[in-house]
Protein backbone atom coordinates (compact mmCIF):
# COMPACT_ATOMS: atom_id res chain seq x y z
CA UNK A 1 0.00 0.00 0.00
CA UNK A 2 1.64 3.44 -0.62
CA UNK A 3 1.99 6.06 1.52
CA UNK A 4 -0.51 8.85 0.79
CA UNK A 5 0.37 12.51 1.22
CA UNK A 6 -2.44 15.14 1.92
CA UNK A 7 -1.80 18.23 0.29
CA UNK A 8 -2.99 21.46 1.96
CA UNK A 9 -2.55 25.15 1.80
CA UNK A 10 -1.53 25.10 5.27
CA UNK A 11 -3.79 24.10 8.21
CA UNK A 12 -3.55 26.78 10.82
CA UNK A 13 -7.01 29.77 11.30
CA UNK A 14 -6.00 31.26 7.90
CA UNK A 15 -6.82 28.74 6.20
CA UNK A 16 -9.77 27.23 8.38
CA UNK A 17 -12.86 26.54 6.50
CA UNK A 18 -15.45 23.51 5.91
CA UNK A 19 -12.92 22.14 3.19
CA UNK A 20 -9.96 21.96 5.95
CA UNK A 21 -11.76 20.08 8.13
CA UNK A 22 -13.42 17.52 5.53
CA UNK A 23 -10.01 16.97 4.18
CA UNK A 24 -8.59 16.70 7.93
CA UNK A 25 -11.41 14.13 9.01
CA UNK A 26 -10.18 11.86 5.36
CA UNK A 27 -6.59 12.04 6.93
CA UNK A 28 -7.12 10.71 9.98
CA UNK A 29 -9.34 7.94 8.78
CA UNK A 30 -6.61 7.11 6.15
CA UNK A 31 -4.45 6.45 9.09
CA UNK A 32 -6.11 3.80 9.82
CA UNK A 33 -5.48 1.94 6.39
CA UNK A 34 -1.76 3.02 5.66
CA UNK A 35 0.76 5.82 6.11
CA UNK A 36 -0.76 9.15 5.59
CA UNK A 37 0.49 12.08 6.49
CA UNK A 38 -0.06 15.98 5.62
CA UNK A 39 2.23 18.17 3.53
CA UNK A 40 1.61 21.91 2.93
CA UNK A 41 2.41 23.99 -0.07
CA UNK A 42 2.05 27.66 0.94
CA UNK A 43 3.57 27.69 4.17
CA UNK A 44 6.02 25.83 6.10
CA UNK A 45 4.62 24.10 9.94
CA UNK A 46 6.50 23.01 12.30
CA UNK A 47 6.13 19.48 12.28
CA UNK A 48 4.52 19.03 9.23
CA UNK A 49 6.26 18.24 5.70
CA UNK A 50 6.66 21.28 3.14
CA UNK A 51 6.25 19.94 -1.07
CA UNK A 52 9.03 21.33 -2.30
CA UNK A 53 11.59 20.03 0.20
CA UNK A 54 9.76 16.64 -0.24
CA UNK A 55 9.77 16.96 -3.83
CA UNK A 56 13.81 16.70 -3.47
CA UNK A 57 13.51 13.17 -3.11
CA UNK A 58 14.15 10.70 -5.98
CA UNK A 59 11.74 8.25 -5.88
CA UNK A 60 8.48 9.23 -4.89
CA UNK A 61 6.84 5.92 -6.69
CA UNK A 62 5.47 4.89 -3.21
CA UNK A 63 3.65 7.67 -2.79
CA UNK A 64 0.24 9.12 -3.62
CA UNK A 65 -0.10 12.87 -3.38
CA UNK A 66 -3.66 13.62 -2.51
CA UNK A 67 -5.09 16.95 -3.40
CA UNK A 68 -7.87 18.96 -2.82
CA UNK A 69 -8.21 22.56 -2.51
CA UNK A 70 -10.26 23.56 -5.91
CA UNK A 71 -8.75 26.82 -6.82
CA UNK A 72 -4.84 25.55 -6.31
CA UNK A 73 -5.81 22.41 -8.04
CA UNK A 74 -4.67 23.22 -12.00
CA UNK A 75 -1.25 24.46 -10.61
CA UNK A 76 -0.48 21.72 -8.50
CA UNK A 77 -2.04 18.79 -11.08
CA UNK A 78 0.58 20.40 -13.75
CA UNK A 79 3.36 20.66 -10.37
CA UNK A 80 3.02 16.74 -9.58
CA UNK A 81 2.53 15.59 -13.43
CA UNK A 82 5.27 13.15 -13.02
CA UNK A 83 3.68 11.53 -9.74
CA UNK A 84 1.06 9.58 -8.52
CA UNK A 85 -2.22 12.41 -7.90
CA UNK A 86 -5.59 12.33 -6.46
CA UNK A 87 -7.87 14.51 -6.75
CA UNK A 88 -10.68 14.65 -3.49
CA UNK A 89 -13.10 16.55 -4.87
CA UNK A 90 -15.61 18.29 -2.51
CA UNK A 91 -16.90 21.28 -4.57
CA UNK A 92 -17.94 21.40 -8.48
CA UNK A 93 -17.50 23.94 -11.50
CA UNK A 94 -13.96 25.57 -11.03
CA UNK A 95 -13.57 25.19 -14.53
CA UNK A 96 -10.10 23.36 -14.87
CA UNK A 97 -9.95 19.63 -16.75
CA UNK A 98 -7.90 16.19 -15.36
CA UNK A 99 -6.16 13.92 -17.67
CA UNK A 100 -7.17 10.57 -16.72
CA UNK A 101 -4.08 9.75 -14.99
CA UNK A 102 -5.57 11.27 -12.07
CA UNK A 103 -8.38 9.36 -10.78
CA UNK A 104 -10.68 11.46 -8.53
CA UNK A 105 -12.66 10.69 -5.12
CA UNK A 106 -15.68 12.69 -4.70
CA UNK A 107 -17.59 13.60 -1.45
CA UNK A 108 -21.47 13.81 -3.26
CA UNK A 109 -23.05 11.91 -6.11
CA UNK A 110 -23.94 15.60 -7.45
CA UNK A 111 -20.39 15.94 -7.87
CA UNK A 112 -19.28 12.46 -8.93
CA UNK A 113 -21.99 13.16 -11.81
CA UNK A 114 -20.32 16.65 -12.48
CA UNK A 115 -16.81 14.79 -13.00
CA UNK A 116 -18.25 11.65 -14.84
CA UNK A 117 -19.72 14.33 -17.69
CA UNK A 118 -16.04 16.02 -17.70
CA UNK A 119 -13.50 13.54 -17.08
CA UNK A 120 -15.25 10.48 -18.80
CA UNK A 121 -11.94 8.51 -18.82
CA UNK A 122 -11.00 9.11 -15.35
CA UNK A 123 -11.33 6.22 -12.43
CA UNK A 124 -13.67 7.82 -10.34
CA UNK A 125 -15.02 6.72 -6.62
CA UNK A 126 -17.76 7.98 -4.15
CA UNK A 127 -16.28 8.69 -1.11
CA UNK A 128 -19.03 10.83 1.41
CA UNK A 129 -17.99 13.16 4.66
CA UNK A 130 -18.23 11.50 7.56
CA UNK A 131 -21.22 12.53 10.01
CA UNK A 132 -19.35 12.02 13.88
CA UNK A 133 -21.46 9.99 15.84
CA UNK A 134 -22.31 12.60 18.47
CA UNK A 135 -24.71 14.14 16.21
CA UNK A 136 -27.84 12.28 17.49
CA UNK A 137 -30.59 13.32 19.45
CA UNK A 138 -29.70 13.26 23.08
CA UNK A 139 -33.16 14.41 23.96
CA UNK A 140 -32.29 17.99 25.55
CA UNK A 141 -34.89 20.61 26.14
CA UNK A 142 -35.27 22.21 23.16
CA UNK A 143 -35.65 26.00 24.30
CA UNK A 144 -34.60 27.36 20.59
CA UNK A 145 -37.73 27.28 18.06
CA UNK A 146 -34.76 28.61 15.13
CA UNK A 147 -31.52 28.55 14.51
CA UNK A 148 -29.52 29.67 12.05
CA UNK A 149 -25.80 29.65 10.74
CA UNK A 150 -25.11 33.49 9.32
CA UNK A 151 -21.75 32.22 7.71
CA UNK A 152 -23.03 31.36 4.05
CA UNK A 153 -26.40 32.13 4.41
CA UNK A 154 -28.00 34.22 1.84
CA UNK A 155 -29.02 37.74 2.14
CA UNK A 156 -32.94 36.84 1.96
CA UNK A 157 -32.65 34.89 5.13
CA UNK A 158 -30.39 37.67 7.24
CA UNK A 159 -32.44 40.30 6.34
CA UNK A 160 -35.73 39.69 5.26
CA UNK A 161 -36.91 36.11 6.74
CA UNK A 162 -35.30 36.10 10.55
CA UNK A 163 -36.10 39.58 10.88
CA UNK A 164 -39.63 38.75 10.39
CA UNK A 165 -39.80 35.49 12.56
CA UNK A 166 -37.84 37.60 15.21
CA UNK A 167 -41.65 38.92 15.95
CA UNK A 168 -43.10 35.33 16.03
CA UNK A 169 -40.56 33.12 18.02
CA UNK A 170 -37.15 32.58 19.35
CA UNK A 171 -34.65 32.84 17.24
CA UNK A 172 -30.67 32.15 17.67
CA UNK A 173 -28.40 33.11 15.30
CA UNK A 174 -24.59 31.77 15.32
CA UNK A 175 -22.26 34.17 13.90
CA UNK A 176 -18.85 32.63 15.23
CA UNK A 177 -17.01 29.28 15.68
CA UNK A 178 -19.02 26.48 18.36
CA UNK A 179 -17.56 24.43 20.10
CA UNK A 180 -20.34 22.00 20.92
CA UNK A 181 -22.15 22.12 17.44
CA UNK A 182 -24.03 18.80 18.30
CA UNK A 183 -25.53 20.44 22.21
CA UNK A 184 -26.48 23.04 20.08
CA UNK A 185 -28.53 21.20 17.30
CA UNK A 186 -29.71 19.40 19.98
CA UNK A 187 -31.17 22.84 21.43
CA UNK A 188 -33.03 23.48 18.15
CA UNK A 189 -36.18 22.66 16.74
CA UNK A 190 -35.94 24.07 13.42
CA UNK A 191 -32.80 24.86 11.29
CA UNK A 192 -32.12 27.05 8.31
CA UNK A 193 -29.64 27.01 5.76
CA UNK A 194 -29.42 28.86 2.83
CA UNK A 195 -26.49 28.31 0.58
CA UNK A 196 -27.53 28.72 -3.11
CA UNK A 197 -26.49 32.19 -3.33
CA UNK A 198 -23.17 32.07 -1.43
CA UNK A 199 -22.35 29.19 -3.90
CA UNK A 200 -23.70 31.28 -7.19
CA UNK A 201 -21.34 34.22 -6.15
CA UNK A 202 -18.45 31.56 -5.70
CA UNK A 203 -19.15 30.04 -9.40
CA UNK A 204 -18.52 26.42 -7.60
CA UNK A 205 -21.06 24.53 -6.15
CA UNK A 206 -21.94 23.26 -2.84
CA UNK A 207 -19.72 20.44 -2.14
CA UNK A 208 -21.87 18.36 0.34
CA UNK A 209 -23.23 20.67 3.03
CA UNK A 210 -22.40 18.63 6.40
CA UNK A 211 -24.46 20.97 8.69
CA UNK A 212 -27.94 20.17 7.52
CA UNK A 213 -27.39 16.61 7.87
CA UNK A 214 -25.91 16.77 11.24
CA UNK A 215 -28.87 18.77 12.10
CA UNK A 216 -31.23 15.88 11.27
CA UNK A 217 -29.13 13.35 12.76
CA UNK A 218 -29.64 15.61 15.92
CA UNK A 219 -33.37 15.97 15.28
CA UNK A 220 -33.99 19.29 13.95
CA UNK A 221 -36.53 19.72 11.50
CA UNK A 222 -34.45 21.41 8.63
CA UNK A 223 -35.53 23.84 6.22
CA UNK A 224 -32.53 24.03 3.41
CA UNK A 225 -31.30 25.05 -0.26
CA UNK A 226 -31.32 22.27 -2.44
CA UNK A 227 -28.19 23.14 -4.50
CA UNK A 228 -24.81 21.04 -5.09
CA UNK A 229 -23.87 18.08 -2.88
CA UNK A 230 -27.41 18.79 -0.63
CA UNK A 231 -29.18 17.24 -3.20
CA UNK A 232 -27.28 13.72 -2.43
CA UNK A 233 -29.31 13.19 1.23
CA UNK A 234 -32.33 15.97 1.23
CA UNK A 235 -35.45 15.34 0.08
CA UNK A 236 -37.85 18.11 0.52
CA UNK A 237 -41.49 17.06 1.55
CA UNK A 238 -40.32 13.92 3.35
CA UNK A 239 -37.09 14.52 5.17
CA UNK A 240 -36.80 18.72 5.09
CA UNK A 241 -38.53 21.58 3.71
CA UNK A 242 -37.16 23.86 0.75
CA UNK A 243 -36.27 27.52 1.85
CA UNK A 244 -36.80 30.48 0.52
CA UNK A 245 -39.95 28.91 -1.80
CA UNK A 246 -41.74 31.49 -3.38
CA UNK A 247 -42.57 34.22 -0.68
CA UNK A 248 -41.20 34.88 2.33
CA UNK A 249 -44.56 34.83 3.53
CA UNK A 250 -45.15 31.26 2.29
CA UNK A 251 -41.58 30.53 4.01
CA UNK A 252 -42.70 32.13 7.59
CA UNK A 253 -46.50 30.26 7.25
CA UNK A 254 -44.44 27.11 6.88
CA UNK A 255 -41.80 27.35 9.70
CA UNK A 256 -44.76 29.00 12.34
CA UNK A 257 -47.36 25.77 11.22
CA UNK A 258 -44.41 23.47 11.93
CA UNK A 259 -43.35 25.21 15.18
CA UNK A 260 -46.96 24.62 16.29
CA UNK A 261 -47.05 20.93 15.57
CA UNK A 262 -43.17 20.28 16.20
CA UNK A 263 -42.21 16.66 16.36
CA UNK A 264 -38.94 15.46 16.25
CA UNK A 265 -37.37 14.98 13.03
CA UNK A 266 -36.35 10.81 12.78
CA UNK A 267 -33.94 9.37 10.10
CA UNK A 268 -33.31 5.67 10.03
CA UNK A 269 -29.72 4.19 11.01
CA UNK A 270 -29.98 2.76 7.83
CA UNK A 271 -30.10 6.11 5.84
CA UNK A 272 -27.34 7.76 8.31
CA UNK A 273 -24.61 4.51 8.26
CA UNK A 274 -23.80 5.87 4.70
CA UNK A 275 -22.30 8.87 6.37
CA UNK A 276 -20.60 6.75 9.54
CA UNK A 277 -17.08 6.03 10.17
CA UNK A 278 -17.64 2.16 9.66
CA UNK A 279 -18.76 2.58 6.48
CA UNK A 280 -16.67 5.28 4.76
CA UNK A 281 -13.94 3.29 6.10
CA UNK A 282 -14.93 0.59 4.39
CA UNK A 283 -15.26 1.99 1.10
CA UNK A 284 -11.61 4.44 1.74
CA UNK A 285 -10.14 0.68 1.65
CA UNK A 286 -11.50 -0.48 -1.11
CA UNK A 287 -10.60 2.52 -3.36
CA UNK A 288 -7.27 2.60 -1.87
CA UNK A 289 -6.41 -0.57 -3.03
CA UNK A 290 -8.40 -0.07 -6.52
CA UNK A 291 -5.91 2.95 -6.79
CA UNK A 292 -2.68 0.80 -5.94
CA UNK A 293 -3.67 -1.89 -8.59
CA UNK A 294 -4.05 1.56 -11.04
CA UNK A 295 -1.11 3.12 -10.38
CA UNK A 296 0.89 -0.22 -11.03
CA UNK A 297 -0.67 -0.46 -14.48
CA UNK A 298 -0.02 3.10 -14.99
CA UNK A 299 4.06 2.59 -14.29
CA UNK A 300 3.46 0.38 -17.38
CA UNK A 301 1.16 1.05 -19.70
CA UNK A 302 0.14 4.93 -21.25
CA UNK A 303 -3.55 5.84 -21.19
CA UNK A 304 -4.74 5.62 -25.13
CA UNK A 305 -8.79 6.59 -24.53
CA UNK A 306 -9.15 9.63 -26.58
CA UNK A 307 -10.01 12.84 -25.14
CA UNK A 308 -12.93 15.00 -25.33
CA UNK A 309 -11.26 17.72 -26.65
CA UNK A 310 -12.86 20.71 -28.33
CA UNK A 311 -11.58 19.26 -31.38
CA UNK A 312 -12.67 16.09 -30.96
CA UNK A 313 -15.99 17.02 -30.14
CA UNK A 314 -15.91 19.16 -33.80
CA UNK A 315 -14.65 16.42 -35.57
CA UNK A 316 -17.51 14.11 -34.31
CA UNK A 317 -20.50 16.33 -34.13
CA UNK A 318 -19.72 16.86 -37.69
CA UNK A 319 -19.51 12.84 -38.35
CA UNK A 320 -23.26 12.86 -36.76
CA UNK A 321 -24.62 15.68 -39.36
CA UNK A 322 -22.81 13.88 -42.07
CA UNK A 323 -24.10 10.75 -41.63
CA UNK A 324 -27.79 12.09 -41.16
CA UNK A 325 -27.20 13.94 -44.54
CA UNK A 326 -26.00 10.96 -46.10
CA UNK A 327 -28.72 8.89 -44.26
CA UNK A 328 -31.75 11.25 -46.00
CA UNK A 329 -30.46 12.19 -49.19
CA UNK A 330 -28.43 8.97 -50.37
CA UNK A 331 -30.79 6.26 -48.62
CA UNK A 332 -27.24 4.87 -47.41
């Protein structure tokens, strides 16, 4: 099994964001299968290995670089060409293309179907975040009837929708770091997120949207976006409620008919085990070795799939429209 390498900006508060801690929680559960460890390529840590002093080494053929963070991803594909690369792909739509020799593990099905459309010749795996197992209802009293997250959350919500519910119930708005996210889900009857328009301003898309899903887990009823990775686990009308629907009038008659029947929100083990350490462990192994056996090939044997390429694409949409012309004017 080869060693992998985690490649990140650099992990202290400047960089600390939903993506650092995704790609943190990964780490340590590759740990668990093989050598892992994390190298930075923006700033030297104490402690922690920098790329271009490990880079100085001659053979690197036991090692898979993993990368991750979407906007440094072109430079650092082109950087490691020579290498073994993988791509963990959390968010969607930064516009750059892989060649196949990269193989890419994605964190939703939304965007494992964005890469299978671009990358057809790629390997490419479903890997999901990991919900921790203290989000589950622990059966507080829940003294919050709304809470929402203001990091992310669109300008609809902070100003026109909680202002308005202000009047009609309690609402708690979290506008810095917690440190015990699942006590306070577990506070909660109702929780919003909004992330559509964050996302549209960003151009990428919402990778998989962890905090909605812990909510559930905790027993929140949830009312969400349904854009990007969201769309892999919510399903409005049965397990959440789409936001920001029509009116935000429609939006507050929802939440206040829900606060006045509240029930706890239930999701089978069955549905959450997808997003459990047991079973993303399982599946990390089993792409781990699927990348070993490709990597040995790859030492080997050149990729000879031809790519979509603009040209290509010219050359055979023209092939179609030729052979329909032939097909109605010659009877061929």
């Amino acid at each position: 099994m080869r060693k992998l390498y985690f490649l990140l900006p650099g992990t202290d508060r400047k960089f600390a964001c939903g993506g650092l801690w995704a790609e943190l929680k990964t780490f340590h559960l590759a740990q668990h299968l093989c050598h892992a460890d994390i190298v930075t390529y923006r700033q030297k840590e104490e402690g922690k290995l920098f790329i271009d002093d490990l880079l100085q080494e001659k053979n690197l053929d036991d090692v898979i670089f993993v990368i991750s963070w979407g906007f440094d991803i072109a430079r650092l594909a082109t950087k490691l060409k020579q290498y073994n690369v993988v791509y963990h792909a959390h968010s969607a739509g930064y516009g750059f293309k892989l060649p196949a020799s990269i193989p890419i593990i994605t964190v939703s099905r939304n965007t494992m179907g964005y890469w299978g459309q671009h990358s057809p010749h790629s390997l490419i795996y479903y890997l999901p975040n990991q919900i921790g197992n203290e989000f589950q209802n622990i059966h507080l009293e829940r003294d919050i009837d709304v809470l929402v997250q203001a990091r992310k959350s669109s300008q609809y919500l902070m100003q026109e929708l909680i202002p308005a519910l202000r009047q009609k119930c309690q609402v708690f708005v979290v506008d810095s770091y917690v440190e015990d996210l699942p006590g306070l889900f577990n506070r909660a009857k109702i929780y919003l997120y909004d992330s559509a328009e964050y996302w549209t301003q960003q151009g990428v898309s919402e990778g998989f949207g962890l905090q909605p899903l812990e909510a559930i887990a905790c027993g929140c009823q949830v009312f969400s976006s349904i854009n990007g990775g969201l769309s892999d686990y919510l399903d409005p009308g049965f397990n959440c409620y789409k936001i920001a629907a029509y009116s935000k009038e429609y939006d507050i008659q929802r939440i206040l008919k829900l606060l006045n029947n509240w029930k706890v929100s239930v999701l089978s083990e069955e549905f959450l085990a997808e997003y459990r350490h047991e079973n993303i462990i399982k599946r990390l192994e089993v792409i781990l070795d699927d990348l070993n056996d490709f990597f040995d090939h790859k030492k080997d044997y050149p990729g000879n799939i031809n790519d979509l390429t603009k040209i290509r694409l010219t050359q055979l949409r023209l092939q179609t429209l030729f052979n329909k012309v032939k097909k109605k004017y010659f009877k061929i």
